[in-house]
N, C-alpha and C. Protein backbone atom coordinates (compact mmCIF):
# COMPACT_ATOMS: atom_id res chain seq x y z
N UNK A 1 36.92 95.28 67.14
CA UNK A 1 37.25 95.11 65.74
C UNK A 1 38.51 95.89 65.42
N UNK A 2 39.08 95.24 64.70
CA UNK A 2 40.51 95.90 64.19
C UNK A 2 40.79 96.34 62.37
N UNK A 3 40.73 97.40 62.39
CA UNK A 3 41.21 98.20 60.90
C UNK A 3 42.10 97.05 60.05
N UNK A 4 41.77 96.23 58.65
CA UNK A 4 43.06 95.61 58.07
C UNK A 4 43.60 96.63 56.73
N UNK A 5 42.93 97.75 57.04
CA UNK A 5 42.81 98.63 55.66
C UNK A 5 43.68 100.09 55.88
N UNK A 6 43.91 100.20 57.33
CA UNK A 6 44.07 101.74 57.74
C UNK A 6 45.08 102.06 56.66
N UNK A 7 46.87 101.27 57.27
CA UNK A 7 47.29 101.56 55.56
C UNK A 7 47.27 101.08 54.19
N UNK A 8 46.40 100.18 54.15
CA UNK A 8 46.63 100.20 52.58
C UNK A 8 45.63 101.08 51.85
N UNK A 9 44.86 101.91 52.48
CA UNK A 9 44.04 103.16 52.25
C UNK A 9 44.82 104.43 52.14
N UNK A 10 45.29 104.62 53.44
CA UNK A 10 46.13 105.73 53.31
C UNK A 10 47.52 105.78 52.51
N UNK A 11 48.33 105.02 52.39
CA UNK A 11 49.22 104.88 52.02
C UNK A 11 48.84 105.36 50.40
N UNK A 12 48.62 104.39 49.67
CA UNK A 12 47.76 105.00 48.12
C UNK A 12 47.13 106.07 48.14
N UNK A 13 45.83 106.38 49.15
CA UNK A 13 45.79 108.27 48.67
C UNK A 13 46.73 108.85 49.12
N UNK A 14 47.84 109.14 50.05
CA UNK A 14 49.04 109.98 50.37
C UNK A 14 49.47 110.20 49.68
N UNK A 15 50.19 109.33 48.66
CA UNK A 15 51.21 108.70 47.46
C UNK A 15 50.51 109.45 46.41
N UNK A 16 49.42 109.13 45.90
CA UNK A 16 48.46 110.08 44.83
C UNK A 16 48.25 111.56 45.02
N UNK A 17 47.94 111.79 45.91
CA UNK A 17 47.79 113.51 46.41
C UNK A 17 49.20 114.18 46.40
N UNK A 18 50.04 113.38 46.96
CA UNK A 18 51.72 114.55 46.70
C UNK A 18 52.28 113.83 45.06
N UNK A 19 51.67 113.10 44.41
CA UNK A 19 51.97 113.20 43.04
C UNK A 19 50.91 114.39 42.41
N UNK A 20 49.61 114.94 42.55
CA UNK A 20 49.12 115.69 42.26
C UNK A 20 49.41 116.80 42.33
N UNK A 21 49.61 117.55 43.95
CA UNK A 21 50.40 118.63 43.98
C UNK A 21 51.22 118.95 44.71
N UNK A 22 52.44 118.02 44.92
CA UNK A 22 53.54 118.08 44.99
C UNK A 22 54.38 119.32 44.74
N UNK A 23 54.54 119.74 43.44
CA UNK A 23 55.18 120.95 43.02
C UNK A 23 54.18 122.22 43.58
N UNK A 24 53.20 122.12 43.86
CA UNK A 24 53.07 123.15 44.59
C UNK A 24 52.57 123.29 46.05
N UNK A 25 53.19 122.34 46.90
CA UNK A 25 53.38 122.59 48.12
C UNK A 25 54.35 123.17 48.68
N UNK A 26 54.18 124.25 49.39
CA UNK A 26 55.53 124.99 50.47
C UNK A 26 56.24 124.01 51.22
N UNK A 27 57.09 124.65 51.64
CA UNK A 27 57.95 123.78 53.01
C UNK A 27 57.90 124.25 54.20
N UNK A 28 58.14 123.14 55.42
CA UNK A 28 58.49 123.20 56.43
C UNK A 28 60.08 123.92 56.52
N UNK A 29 60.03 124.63 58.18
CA UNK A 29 61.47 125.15 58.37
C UNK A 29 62.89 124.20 57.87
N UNK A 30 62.15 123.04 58.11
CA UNK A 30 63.44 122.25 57.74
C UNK A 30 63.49 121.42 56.24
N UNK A 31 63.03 122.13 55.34
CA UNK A 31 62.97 121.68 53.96
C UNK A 31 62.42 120.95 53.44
N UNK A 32 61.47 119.90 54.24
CA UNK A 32 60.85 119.07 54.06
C UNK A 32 59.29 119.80 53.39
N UNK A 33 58.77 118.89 51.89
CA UNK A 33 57.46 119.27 51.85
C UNK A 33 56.07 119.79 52.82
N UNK A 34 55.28 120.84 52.65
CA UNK A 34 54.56 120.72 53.84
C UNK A 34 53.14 119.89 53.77
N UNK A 35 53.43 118.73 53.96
CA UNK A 35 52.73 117.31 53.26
C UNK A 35 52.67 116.58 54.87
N UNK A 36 51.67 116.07 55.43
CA UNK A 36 51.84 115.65 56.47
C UNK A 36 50.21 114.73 56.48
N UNK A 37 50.82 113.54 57.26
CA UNK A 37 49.57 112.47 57.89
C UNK A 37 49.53 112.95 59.66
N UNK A 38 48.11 113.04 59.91
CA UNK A 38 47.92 113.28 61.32
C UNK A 38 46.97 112.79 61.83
N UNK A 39 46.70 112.50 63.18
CA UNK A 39 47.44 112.64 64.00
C UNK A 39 48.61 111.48 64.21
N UNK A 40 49.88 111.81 65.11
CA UNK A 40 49.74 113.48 65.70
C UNK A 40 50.36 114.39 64.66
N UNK A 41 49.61 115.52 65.80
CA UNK A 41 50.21 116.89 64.93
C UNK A 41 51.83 117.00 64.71
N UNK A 42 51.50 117.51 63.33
CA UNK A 42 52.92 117.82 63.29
C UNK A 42 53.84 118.85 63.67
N UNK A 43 54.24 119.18 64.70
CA UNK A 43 54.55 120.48 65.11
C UNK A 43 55.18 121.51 63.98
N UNK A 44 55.59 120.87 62.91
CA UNK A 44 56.57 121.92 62.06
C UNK A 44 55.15 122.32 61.22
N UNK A 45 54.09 122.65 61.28
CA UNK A 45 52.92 122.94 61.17
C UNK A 45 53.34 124.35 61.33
N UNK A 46 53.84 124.94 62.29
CA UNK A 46 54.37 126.28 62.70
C UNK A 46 55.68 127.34 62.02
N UNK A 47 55.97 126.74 61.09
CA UNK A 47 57.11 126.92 60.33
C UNK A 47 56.50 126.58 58.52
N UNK A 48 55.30 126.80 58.20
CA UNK A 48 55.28 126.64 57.20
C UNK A 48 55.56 127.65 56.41
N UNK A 49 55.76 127.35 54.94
CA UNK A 49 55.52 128.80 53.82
C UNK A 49 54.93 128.11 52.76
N UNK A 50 54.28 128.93 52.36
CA UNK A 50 53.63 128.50 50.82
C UNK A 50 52.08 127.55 51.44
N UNK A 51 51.69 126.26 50.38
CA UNK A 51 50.85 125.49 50.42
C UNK A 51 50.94 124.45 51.77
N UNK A 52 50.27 124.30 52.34
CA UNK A 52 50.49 123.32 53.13
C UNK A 52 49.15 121.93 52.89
N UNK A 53 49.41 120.75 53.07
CA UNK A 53 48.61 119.90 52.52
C UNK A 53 48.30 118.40 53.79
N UNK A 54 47.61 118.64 54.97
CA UNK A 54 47.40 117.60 55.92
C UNK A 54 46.38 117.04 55.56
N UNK A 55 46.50 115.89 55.95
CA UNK A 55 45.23 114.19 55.44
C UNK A 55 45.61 113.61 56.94
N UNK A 56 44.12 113.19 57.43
CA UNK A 56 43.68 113.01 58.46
C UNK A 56 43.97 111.03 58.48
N UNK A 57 44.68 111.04 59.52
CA UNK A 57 45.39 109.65 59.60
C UNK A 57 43.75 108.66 59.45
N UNK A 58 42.53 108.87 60.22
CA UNK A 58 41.70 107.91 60.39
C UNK A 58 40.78 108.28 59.63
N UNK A 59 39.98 107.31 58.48
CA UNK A 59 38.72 107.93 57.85
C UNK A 59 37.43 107.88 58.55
N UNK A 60 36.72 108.73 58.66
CA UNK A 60 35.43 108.63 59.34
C UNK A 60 34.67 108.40 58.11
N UNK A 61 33.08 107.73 59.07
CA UNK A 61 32.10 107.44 57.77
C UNK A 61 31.17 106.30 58.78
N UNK A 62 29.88 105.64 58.06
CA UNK A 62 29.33 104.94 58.29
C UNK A 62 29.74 103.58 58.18
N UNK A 63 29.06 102.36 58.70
CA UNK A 63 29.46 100.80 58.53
C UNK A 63 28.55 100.26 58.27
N UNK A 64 28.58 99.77 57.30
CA UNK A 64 27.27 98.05 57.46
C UNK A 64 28.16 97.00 57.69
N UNK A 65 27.15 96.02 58.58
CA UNK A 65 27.64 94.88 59.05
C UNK A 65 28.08 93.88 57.54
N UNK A 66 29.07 93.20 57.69
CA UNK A 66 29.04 91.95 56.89
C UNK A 66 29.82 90.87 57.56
N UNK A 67 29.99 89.35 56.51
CA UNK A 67 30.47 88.28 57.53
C UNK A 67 31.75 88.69 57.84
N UNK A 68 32.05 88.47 59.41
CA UNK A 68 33.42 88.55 59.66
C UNK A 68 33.65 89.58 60.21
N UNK A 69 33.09 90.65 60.08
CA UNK A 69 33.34 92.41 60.31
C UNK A 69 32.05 93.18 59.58
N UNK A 70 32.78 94.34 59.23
CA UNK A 70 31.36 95.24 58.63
C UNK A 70 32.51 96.20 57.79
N UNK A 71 32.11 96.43 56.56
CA UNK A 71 32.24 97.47 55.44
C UNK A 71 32.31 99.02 56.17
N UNK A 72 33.08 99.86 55.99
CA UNK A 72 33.22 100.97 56.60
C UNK A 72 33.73 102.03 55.13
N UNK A 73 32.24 102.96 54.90
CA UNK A 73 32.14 104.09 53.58
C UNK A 73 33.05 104.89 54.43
N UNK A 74 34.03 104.86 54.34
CA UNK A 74 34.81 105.78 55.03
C UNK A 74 35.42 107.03 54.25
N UNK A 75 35.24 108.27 54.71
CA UNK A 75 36.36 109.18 54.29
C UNK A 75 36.94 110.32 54.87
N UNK A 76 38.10 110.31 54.16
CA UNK A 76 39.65 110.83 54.96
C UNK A 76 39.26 112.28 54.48
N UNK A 77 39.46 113.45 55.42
CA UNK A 77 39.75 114.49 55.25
C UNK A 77 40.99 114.69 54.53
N UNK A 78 41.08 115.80 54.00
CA UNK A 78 42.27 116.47 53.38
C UNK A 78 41.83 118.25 53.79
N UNK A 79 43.09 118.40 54.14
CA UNK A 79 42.96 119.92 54.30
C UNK A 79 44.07 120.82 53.78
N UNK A 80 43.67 121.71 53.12
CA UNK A 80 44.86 122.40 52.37
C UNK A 80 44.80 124.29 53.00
N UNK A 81 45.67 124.28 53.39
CA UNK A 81 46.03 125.97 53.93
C UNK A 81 46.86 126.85 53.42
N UNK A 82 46.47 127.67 52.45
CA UNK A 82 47.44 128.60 51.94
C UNK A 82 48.06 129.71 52.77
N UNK A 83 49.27 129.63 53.57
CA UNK A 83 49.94 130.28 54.20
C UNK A 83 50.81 131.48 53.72
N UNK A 84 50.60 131.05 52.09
CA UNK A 84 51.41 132.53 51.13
C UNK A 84 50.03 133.76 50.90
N UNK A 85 49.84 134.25 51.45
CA UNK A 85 48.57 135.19 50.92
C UNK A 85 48.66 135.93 49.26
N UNK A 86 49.31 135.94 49.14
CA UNK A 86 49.72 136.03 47.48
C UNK A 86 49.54 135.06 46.30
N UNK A 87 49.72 133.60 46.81
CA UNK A 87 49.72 132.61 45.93
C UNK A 87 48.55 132.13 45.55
N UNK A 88 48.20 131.53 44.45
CA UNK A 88 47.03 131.15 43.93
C UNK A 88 47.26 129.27 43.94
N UNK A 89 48.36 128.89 44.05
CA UNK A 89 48.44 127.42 44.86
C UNK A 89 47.54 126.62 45.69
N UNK A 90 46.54 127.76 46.10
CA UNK A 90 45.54 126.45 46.89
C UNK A 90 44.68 126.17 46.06
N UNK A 91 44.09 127.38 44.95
CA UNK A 91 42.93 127.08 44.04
C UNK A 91 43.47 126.11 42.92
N UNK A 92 44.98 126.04 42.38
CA UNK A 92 45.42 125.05 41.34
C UNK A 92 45.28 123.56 41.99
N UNK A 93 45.56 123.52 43.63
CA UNK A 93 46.06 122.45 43.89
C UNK A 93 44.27 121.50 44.29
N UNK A 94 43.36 122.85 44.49
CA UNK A 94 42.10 122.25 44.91
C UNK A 94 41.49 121.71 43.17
N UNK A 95 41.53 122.43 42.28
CA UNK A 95 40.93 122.05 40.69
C UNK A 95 42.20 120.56 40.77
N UNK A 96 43.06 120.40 40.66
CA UNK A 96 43.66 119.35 40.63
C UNK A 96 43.06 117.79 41.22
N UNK A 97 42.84 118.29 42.99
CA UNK A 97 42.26 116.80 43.51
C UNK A 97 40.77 116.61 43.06
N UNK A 98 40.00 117.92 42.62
CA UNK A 98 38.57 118.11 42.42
C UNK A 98 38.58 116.87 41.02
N UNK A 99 39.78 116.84 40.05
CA UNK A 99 39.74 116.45 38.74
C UNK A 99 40.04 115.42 39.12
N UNK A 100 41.45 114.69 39.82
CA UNK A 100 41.94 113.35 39.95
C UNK A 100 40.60 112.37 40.92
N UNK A 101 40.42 112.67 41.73
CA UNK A 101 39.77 112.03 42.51
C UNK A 101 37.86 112.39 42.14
N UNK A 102 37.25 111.12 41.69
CA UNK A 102 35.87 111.40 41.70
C UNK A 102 34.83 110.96 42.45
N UNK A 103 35.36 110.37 43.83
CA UNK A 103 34.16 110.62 45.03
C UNK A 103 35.04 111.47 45.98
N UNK A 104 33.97 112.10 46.12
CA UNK A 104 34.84 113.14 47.89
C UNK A 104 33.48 113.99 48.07
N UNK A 105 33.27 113.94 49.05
CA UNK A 105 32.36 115.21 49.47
C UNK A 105 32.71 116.53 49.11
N UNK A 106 31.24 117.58 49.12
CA UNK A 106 32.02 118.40 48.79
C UNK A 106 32.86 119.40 49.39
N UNK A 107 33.74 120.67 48.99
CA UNK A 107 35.17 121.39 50.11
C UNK A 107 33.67 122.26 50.48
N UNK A 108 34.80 122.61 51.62
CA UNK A 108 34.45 123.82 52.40
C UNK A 108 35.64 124.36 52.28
N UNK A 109 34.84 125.72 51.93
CA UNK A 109 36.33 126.65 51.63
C UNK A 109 36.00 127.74 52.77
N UNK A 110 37.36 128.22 53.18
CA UNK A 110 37.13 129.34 54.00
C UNK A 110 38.28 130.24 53.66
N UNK A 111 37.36 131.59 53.03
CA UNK A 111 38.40 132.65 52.81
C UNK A 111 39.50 133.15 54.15
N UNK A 112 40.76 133.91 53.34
CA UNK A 112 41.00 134.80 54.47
C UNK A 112 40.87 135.55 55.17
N UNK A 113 41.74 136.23 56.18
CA UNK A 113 40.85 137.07 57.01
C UNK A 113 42.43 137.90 57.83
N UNK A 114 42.48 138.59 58.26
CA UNK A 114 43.96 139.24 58.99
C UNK A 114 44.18 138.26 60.12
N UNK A 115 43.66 137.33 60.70
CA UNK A 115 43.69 136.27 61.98
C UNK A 115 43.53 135.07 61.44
N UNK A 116 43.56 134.89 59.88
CA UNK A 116 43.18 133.37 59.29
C UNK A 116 43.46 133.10 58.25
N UNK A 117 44.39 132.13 57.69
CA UNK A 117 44.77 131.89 56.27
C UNK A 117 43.57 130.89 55.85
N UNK A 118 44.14 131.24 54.40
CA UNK A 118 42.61 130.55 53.53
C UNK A 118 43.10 129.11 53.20
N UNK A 119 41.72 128.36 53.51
CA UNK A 119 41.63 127.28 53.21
C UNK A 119 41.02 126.04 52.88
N UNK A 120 41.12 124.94 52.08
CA UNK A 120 40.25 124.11 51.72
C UNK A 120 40.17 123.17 52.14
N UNK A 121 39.04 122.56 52.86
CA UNK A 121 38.89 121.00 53.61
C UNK A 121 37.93 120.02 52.56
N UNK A 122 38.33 118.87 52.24
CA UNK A 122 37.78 117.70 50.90
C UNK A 122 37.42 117.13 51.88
N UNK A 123 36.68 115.97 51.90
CA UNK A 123 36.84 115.01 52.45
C UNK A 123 36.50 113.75 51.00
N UNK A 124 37.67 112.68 51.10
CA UNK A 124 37.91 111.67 49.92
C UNK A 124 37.22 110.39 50.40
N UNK A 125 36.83 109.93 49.16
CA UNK A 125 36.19 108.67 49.59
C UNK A 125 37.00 107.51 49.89
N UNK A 126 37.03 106.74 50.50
CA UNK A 126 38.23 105.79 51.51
C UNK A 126 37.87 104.50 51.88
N UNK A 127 36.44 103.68 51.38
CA UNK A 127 36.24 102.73 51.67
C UNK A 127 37.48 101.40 52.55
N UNK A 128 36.37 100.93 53.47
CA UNK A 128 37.60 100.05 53.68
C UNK A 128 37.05 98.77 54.59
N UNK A 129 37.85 97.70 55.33
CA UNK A 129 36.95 96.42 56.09
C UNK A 129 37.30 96.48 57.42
N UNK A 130 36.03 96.26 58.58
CA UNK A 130 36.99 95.97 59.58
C UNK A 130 36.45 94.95 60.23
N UNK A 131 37.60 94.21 60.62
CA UNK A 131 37.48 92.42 60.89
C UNK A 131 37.53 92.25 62.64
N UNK A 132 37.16 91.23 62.58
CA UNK A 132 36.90 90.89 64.02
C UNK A 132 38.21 90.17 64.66
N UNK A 133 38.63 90.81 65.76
CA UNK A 133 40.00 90.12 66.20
C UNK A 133 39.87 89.38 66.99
């Protein structure tokens, strides 16, 4: 079976989430937002500052069969890592998707630690079809 949804799923939540918090995501070394679809990894992952904001290229989830293919409750992780230990950017940017978006499982948050920046994992609801090739 073949995905007819992968982007027209992702593409619209990507697009929605860096209109949400956009202004408060850090950058990569090379100026670019630190906003990223994966896999693959993005190596400038290593060069961040501030907010960083990765969404998991494939949604996981359950399927029921239907004609043709089967319905797939799918949903996309989002993970947000505050790499500024000072900034309060991950908690604005987490009340933000908590408000825009109203299915997602719920975060797991994991404080910091001197070996670990703090951070929040969503997972969004992502429905989608997959057809028989």
């Amino acid at each position: 079976m073949a995905s007819i949804a992968t982007d027209e799923i992702l593409i619209p939540l990507a697009t929605q989430l860096r209109d949400e918090i956009g202004d408060l995501l850090g950058q990569f070394s090379d100026g670019e937002p630190a906003f990223t679809v994966e896999p693959p990894e993005d190596v400038r992952r290593n060069s961040v500052t501030g907010l960083f904001c990765g969404i998991d290229r494939f949604p996981m989830g359950s399927s029921d069969r239907v004609s043709g293919g089967a319905h797939k409750n799918g949903y996309t992780r989002v993970t947000l890592v505050n790499y500024d230990r000072q900034s309060v950017n991950l908690v604005e940017a987490a009340n933000r998707i908590e408000a825009t978006f109203n299915q997602f499982r719920p975060s797991i948050h994991s404080p910091s630690s001197d070996d670990v920046y703090e951070q929040i994992v969503f997972s969004l609801y992502s429905p989608y079809f997959l057809i028989r090739s």
